[in-house]
PDB file of N, CA and C in Angstrom:
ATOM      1  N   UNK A   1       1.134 -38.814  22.820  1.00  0.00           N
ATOM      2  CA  UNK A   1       2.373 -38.492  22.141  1.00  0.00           C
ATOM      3  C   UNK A   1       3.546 -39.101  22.905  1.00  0.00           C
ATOM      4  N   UNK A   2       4.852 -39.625  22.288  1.00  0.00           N
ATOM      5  CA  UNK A   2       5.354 -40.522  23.047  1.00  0.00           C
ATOM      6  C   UNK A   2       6.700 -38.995  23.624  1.00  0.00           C
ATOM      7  N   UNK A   3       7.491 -39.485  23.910  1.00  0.00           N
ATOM      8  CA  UNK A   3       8.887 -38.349  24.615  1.00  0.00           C
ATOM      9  C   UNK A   3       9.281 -37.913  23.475  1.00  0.00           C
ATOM     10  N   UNK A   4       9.746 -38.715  22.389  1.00  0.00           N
ATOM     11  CA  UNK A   4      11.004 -38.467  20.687  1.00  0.00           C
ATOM     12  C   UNK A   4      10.206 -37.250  19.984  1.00  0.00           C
ATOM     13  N   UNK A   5       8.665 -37.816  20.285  1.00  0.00           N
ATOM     14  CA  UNK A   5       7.539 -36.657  19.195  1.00  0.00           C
ATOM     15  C   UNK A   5       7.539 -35.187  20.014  1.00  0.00           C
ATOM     16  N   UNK A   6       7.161 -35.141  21.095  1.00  0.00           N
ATOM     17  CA  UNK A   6       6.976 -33.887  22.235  1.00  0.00           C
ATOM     18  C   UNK A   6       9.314 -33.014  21.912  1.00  0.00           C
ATOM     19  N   UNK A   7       9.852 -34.063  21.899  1.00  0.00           N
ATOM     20  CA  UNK A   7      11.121 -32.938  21.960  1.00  0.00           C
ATOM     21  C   UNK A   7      11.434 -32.686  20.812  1.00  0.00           C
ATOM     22  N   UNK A   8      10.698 -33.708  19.417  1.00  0.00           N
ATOM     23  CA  UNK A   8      10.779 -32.936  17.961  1.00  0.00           C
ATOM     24  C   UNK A   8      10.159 -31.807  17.820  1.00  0.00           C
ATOM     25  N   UNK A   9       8.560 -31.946  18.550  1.00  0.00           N
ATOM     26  CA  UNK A   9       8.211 -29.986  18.424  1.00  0.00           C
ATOM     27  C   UNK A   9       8.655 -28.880  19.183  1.00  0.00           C
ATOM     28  N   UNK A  10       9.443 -29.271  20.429  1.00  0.00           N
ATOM     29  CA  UNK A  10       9.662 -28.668  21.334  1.00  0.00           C
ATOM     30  C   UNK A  10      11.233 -27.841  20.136  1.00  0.00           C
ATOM     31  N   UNK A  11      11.972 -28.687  19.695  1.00  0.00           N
ATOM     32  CA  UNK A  11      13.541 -28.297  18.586  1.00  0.00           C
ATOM     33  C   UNK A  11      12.639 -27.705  17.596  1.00  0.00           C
ATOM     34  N   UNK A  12      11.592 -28.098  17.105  1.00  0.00           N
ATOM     35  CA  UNK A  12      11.206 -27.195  15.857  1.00  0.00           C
ATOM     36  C   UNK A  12      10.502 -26.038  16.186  1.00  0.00           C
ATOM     37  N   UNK A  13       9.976 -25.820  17.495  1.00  0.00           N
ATOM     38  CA  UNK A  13       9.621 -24.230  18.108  1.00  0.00           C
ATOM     39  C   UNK A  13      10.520 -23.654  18.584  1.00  0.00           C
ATOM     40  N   UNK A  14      12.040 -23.933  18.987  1.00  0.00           N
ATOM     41  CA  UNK A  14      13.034 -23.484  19.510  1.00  0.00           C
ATOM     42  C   UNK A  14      13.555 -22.945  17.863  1.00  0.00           C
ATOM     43  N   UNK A  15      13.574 -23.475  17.012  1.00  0.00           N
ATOM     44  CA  UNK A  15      14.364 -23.112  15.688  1.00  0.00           C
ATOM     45  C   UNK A  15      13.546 -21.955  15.273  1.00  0.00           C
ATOM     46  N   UNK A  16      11.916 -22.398  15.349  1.00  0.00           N
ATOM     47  CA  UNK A  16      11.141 -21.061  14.564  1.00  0.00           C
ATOM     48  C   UNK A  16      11.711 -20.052  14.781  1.00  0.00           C
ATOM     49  N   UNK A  17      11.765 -20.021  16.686  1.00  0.00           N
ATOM     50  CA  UNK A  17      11.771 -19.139  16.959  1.00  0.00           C
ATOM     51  C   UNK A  17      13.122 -17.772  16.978  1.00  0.00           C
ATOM     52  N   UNK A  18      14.643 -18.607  16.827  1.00  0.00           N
ATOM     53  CA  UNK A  18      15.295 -18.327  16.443  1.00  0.00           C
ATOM     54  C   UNK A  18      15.606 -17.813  15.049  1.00  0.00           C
ATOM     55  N   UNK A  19      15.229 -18.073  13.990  1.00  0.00           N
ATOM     56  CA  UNK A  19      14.931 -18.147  12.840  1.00  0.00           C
ATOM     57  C   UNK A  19      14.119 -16.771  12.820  1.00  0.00           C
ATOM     58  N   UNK A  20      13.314 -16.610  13.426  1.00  0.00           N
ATOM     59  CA  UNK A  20      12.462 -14.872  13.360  1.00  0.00           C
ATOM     60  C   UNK A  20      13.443 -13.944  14.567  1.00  0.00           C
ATOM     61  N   UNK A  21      14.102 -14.245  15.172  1.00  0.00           N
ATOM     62  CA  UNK A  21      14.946 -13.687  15.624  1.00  0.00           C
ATOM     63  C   UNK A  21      16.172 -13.166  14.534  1.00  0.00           C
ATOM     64  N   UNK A  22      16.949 -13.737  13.996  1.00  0.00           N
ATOM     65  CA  UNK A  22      17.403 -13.612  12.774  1.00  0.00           C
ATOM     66  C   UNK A  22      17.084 -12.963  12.382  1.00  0.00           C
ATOM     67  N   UNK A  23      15.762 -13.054  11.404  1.00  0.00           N
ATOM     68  CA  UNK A  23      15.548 -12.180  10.315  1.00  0.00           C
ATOM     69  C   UNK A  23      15.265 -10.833  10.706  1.00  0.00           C
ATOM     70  N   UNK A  24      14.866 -10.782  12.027  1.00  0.00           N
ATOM     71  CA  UNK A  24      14.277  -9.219  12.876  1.00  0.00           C
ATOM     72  C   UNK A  24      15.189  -8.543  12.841  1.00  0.00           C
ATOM     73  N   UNK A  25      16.314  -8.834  13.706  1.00  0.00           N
ATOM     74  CA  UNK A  25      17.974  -8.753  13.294  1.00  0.00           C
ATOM     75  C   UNK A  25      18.309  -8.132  11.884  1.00  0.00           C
ATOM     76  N   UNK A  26      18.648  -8.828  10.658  1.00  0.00           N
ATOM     77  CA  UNK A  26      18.636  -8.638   9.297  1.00  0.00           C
ATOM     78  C   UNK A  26      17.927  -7.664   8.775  1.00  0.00           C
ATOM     79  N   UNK A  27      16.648  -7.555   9.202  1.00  0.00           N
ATOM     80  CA  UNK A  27      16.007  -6.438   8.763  1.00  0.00           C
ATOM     81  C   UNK A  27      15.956  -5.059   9.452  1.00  0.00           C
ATOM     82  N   UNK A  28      16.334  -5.669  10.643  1.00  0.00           N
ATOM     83  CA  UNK A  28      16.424  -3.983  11.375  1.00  0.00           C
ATOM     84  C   UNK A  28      17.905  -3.576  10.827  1.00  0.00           C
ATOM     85  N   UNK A  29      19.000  -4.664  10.953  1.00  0.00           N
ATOM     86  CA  UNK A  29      20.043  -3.846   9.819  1.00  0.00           C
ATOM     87  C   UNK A  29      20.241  -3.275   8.688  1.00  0.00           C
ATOM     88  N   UNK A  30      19.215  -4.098   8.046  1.00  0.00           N
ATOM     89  CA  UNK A  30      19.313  -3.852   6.266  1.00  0.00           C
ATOM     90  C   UNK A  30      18.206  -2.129   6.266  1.00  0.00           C
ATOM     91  N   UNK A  31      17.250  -2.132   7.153  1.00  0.00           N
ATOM     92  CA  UNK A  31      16.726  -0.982   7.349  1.00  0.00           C
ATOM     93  C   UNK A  31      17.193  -0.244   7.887  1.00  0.00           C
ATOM     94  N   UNK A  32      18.658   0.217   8.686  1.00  0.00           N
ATOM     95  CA  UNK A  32      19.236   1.108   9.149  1.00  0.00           C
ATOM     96  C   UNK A  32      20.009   1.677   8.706  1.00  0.00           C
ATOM     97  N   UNK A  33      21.049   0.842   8.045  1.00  0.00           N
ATOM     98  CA  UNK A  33      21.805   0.953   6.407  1.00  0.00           C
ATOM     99  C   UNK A  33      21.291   1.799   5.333  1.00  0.00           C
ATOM    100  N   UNK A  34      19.988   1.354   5.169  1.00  0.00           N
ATOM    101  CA  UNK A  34      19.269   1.959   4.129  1.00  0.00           C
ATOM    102  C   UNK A  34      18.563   3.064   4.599  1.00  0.00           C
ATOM    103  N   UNK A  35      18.441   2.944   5.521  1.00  0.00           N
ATOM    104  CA  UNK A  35      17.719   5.014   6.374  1.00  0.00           C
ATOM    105  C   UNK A  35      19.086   5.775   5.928  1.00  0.00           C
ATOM    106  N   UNK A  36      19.470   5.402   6.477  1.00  0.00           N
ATOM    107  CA  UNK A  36      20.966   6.192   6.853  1.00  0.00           C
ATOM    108  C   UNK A  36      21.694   6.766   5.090  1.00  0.00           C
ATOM    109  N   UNK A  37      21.554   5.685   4.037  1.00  0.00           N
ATOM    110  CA  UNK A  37      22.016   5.849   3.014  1.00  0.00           C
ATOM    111  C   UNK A  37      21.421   6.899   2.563  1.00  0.00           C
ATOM    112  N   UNK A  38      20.118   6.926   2.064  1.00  0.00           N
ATOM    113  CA  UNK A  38      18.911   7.653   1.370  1.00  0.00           C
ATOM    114  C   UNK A  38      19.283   9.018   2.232  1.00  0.00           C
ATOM    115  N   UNK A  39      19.475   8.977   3.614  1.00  0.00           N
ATOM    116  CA  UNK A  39      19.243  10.338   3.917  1.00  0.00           C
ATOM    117  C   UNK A  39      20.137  11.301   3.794  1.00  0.00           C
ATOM    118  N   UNK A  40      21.007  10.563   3.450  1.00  0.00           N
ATOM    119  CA  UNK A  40      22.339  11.360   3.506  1.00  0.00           C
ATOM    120  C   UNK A  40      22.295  12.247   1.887  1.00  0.00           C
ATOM    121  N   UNK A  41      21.790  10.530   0.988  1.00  0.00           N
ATOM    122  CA  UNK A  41      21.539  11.054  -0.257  1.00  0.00           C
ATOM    123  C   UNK A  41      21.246  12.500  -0.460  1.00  0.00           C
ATOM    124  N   UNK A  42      19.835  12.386   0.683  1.00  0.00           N
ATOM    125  CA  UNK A  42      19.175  13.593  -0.069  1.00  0.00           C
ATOM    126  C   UNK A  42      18.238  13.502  -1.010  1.00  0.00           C
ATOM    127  N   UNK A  43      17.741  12.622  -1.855  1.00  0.00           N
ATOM    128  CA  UNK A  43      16.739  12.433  -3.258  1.00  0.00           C
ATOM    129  C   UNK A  43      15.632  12.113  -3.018  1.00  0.00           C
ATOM    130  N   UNK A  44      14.755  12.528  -4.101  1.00  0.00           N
ATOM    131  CA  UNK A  44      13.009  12.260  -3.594  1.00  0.00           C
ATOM    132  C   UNK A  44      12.832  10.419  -3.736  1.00  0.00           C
ATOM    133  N   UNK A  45      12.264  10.273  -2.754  1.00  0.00           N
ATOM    134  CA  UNK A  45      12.059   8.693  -2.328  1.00  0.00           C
ATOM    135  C   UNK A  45      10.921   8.592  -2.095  1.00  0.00           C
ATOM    136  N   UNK A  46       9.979   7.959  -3.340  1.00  0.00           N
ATOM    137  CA  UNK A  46       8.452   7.845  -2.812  1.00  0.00           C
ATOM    138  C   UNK A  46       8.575   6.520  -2.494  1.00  0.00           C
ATOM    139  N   UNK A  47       9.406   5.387  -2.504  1.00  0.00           N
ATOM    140  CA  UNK A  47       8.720   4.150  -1.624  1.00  0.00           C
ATOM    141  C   UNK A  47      10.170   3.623  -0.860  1.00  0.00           C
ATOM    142  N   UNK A  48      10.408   3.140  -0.208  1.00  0.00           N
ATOM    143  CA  UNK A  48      11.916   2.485   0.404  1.00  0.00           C
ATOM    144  C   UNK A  48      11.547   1.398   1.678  1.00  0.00           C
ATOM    145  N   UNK A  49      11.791   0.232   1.392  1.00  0.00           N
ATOM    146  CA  UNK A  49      11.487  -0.549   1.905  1.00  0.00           C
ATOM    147  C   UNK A  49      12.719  -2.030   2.348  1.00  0.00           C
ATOM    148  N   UNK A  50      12.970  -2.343   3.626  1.00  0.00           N
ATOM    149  CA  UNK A  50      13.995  -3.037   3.441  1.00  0.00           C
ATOM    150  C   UNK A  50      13.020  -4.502   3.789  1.00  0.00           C
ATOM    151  N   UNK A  51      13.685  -5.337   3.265  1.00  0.00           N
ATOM    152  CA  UNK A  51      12.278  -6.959   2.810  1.00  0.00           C
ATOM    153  C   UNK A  51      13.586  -7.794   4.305  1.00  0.00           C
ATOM    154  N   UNK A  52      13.079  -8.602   4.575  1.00  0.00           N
ATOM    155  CA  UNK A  52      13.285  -9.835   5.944  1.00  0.00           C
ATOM    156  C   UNK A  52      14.520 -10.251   5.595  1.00  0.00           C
ATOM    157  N   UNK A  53      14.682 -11.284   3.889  1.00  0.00           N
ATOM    158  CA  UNK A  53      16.083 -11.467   3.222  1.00  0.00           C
ATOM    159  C   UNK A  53      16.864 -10.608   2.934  1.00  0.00           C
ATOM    160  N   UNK A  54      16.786  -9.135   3.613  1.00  0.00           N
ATOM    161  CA  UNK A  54      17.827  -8.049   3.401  1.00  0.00           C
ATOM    162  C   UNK A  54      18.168  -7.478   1.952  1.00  0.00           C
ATOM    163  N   UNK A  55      16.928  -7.629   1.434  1.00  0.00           N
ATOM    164  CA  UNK A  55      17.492  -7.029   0.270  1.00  0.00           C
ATOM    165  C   UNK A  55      16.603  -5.596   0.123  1.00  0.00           C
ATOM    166  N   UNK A  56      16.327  -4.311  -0.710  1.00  0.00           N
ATOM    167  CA  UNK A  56      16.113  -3.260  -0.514  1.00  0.00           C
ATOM    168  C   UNK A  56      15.255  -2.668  -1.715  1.00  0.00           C
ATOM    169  N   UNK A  57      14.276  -2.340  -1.234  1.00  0.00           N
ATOM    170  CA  UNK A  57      13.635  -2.234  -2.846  1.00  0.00           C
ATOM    171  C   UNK A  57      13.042  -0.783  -2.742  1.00  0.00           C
ATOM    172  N   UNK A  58      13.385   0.364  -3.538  1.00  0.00           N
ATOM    173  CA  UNK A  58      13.401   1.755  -3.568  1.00  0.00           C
ATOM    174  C   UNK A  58      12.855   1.744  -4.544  1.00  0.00           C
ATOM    175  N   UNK A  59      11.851   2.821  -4.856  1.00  0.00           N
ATOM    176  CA  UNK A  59      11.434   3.632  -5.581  1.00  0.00           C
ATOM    177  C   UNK A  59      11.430   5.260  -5.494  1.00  0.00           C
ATOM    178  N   UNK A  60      12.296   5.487  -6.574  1.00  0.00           N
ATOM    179  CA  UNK A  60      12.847   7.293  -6.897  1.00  0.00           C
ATOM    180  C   UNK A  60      11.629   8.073  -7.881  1.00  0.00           C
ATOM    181  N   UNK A  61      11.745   9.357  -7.098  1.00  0.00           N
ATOM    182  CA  UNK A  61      10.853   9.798  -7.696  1.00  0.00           C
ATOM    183  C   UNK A  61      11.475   9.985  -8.984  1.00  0.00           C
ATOM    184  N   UNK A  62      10.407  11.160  -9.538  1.00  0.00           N
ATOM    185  CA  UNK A  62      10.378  11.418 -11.495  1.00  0.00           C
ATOM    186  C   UNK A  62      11.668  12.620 -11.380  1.00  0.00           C
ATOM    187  N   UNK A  63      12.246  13.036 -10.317  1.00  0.00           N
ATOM    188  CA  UNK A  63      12.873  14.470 -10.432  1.00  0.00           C
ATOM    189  C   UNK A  63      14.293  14.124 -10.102  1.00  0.00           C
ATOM    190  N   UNK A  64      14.163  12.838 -10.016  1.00  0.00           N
ATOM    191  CA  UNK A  64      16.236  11.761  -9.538  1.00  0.00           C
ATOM    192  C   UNK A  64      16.829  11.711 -10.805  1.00  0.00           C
ATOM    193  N   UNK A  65      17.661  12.599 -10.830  1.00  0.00           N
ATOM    194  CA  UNK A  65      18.943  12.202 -12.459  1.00  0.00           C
ATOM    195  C   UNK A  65      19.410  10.715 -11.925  1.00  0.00           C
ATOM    196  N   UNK A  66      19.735  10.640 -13.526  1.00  0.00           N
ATOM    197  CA  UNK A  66      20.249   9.040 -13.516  1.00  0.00           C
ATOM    198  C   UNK A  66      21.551   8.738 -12.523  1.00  0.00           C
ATOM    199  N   UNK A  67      21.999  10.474 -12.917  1.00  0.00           N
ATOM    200  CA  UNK A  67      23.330   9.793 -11.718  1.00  0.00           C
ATOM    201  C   UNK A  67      23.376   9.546 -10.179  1.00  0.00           C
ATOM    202  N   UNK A  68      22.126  10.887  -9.637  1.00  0.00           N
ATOM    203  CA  UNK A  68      21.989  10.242  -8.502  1.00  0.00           C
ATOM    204  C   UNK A  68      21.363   9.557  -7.841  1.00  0.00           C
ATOM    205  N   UNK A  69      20.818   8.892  -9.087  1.00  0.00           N
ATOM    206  CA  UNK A  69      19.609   7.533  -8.968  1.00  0.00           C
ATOM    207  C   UNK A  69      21.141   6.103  -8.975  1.00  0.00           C
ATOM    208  N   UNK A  70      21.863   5.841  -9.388  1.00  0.00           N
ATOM    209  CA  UNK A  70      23.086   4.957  -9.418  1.00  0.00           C
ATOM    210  C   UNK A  70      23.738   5.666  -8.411  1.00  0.00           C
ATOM    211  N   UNK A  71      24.666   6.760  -8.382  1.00  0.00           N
ATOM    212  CA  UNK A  71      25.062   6.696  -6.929  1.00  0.00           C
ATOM    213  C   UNK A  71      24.299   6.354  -5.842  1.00  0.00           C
ATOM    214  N   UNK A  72      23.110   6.674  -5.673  1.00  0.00           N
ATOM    215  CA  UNK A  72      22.731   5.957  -4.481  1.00  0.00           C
ATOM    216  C   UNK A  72      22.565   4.512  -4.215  1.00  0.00           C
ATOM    217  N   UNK A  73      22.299   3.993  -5.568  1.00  0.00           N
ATOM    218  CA  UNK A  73      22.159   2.369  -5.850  1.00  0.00           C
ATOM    219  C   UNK A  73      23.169   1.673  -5.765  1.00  0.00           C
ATOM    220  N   UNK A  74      24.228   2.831  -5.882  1.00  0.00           N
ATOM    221  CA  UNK A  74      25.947   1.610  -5.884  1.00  0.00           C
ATOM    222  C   UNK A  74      26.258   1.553  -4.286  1.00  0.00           C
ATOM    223  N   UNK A  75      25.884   3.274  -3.648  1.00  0.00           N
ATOM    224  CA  UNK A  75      26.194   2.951  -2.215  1.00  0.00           C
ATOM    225  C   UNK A  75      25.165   1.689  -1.071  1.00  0.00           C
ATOM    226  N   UNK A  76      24.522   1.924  -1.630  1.00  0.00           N
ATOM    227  CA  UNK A  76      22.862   1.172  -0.913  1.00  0.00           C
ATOM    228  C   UNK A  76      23.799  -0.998  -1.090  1.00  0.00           C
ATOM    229  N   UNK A  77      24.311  -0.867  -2.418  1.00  0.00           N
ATOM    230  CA  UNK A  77      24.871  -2.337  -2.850  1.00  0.00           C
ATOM    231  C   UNK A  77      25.912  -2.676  -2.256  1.00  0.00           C
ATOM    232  N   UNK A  78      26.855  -1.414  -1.799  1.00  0.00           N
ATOM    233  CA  UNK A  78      28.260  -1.395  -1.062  1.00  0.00           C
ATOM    234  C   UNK A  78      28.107  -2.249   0.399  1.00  0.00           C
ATOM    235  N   UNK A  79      26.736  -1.730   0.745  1.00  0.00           N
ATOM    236  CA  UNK A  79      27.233  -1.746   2.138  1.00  0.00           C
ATOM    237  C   UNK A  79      26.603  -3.034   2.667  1.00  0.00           C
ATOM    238  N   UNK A  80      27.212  -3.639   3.652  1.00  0.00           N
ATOM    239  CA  UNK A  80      27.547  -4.998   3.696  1.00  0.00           C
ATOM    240  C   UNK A  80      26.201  -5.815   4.667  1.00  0.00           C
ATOM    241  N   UNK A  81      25.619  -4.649   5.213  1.00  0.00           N
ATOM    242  CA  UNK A  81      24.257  -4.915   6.008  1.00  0.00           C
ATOM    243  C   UNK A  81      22.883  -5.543   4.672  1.00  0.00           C
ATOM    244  N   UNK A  82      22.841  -5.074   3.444  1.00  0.00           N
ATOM    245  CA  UNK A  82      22.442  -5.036   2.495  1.00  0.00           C
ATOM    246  C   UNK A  82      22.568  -5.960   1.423  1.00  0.00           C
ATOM    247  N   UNK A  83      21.561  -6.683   1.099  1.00  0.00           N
ATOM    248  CA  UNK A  83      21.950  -8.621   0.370  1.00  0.00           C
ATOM    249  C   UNK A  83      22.066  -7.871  -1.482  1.00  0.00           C
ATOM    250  N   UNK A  84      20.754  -6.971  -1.566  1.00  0.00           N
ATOM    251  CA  UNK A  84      20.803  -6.311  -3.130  1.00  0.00           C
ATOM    252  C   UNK A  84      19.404  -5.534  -2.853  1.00  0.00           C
ATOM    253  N   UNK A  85      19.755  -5.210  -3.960  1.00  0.00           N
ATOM    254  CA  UNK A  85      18.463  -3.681  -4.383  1.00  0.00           C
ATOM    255  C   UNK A  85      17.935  -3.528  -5.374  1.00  0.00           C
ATOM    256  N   UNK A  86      16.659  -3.607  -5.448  1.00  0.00           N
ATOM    257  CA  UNK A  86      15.717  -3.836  -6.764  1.00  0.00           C
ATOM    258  C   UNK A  86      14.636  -1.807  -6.501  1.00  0.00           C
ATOM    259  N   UNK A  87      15.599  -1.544  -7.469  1.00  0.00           N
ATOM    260  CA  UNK A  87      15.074   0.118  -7.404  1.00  0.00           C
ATOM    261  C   UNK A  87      14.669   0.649  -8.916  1.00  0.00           C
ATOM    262  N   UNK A  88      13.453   1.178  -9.178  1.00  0.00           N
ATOM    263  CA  UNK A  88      12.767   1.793 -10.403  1.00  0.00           C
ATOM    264  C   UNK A  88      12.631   3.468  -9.999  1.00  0.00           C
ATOM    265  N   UNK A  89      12.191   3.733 -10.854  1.00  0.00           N
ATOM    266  CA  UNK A  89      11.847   4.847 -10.786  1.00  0.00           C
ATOM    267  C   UNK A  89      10.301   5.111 -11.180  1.00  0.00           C
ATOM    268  N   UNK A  90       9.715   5.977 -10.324  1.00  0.00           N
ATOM    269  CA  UNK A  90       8.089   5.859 -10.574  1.00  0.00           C
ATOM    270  C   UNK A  90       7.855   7.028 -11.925  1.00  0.00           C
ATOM    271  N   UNK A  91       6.650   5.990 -12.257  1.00  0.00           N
ATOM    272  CA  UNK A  91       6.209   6.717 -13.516  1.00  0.00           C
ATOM    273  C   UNK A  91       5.598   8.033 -12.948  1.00  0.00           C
ATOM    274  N   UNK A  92       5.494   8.467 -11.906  1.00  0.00           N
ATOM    275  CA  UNK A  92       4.427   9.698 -11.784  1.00  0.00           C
ATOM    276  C   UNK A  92       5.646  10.704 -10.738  1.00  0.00           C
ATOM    277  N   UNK A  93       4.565  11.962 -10.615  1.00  0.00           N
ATOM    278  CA  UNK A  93       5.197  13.215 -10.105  1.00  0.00           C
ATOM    279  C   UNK A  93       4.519  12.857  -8.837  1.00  0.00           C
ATOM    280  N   UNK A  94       4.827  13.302  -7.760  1.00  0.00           N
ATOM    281  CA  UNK A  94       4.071  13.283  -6.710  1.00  0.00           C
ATOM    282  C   UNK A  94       4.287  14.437  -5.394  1.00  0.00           C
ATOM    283  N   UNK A  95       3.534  14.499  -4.732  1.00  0.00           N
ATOM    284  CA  UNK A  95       3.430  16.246  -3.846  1.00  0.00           C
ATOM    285  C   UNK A  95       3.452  15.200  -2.113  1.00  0.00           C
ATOM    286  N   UNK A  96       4.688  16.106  -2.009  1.00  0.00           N
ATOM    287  CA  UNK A  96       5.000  15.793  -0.532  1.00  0.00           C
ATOM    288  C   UNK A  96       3.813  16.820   0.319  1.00  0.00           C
ATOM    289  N   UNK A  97       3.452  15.455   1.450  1.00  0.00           N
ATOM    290  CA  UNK A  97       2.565  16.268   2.192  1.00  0.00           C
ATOM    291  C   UNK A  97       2.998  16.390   3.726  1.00  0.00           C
ATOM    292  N   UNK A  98       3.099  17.345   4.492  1.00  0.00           N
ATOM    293  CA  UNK A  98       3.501  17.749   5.551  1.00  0.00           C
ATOM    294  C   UNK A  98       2.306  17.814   6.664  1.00  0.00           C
TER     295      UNK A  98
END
C-alpha cells in the first residue's frame, strides 16, 4: 500500500469514528428529551423509542384520549433535542407487569 492509500483509511476511520460519536450524542439527547417528556406526561406508553437520526417513535396505549395523545406529541415535536415523532396508538389493551 503506498503513503496517499494508508492516510485515506486512516481519514475514513477517523470520520467513522466521529460520525458514531455524533449520533451516540443525538441519541442520548433525543432519548433524554423524550424520558423526561412522557414522564412528566404521565400516559400509558407501551413502546417509546428514540432512533440514532433523533427522531421518536411512541406507541400509546388503548386508554390515551386523543388529547393527551397530541399534547404529548406537540410537546415531544417542540423540543429542540428531537428531529420528529412517528406515534400510533396500539390496537390492544395491555397489563403492566411489576
Amino acid at each position: 500500500m503506498t503513503r496517499s492509500m494508508l492516510f485515506a483509511l486512516a481519514c475514513c476511520a477517523s470520520l467513522a469514528a466521529h460520525a458514531d460519536q455524533t449520533t451516540t450524542a443525538t441519541t442520548t439527547a433525543t432519548e433524554t428529551a423524550m424520558n423526561a417528556i412522557l414522564v412528566a406526561e404521565g400516559i400509558e406508553i407501551v413502546h417509546a423509542e428514540a432512533l440514532a437520526d433523533g427522531v421518536v417513535e411512541v406507541i400509546f396505549g388503548v386508554s390515551v384520549a386523543d388529547h393527551e395523545l397530541t399534547r404529548a406529541v406537540d410537546r415531544l415535536r417542540a423540543h429542540p433535542d428531537i428531529r420528529d415523532v412517528i406515534a400510533q396508538t396500539s390496537p390492544r389493551t395491555f397489563c403492566r407487569v411489576d
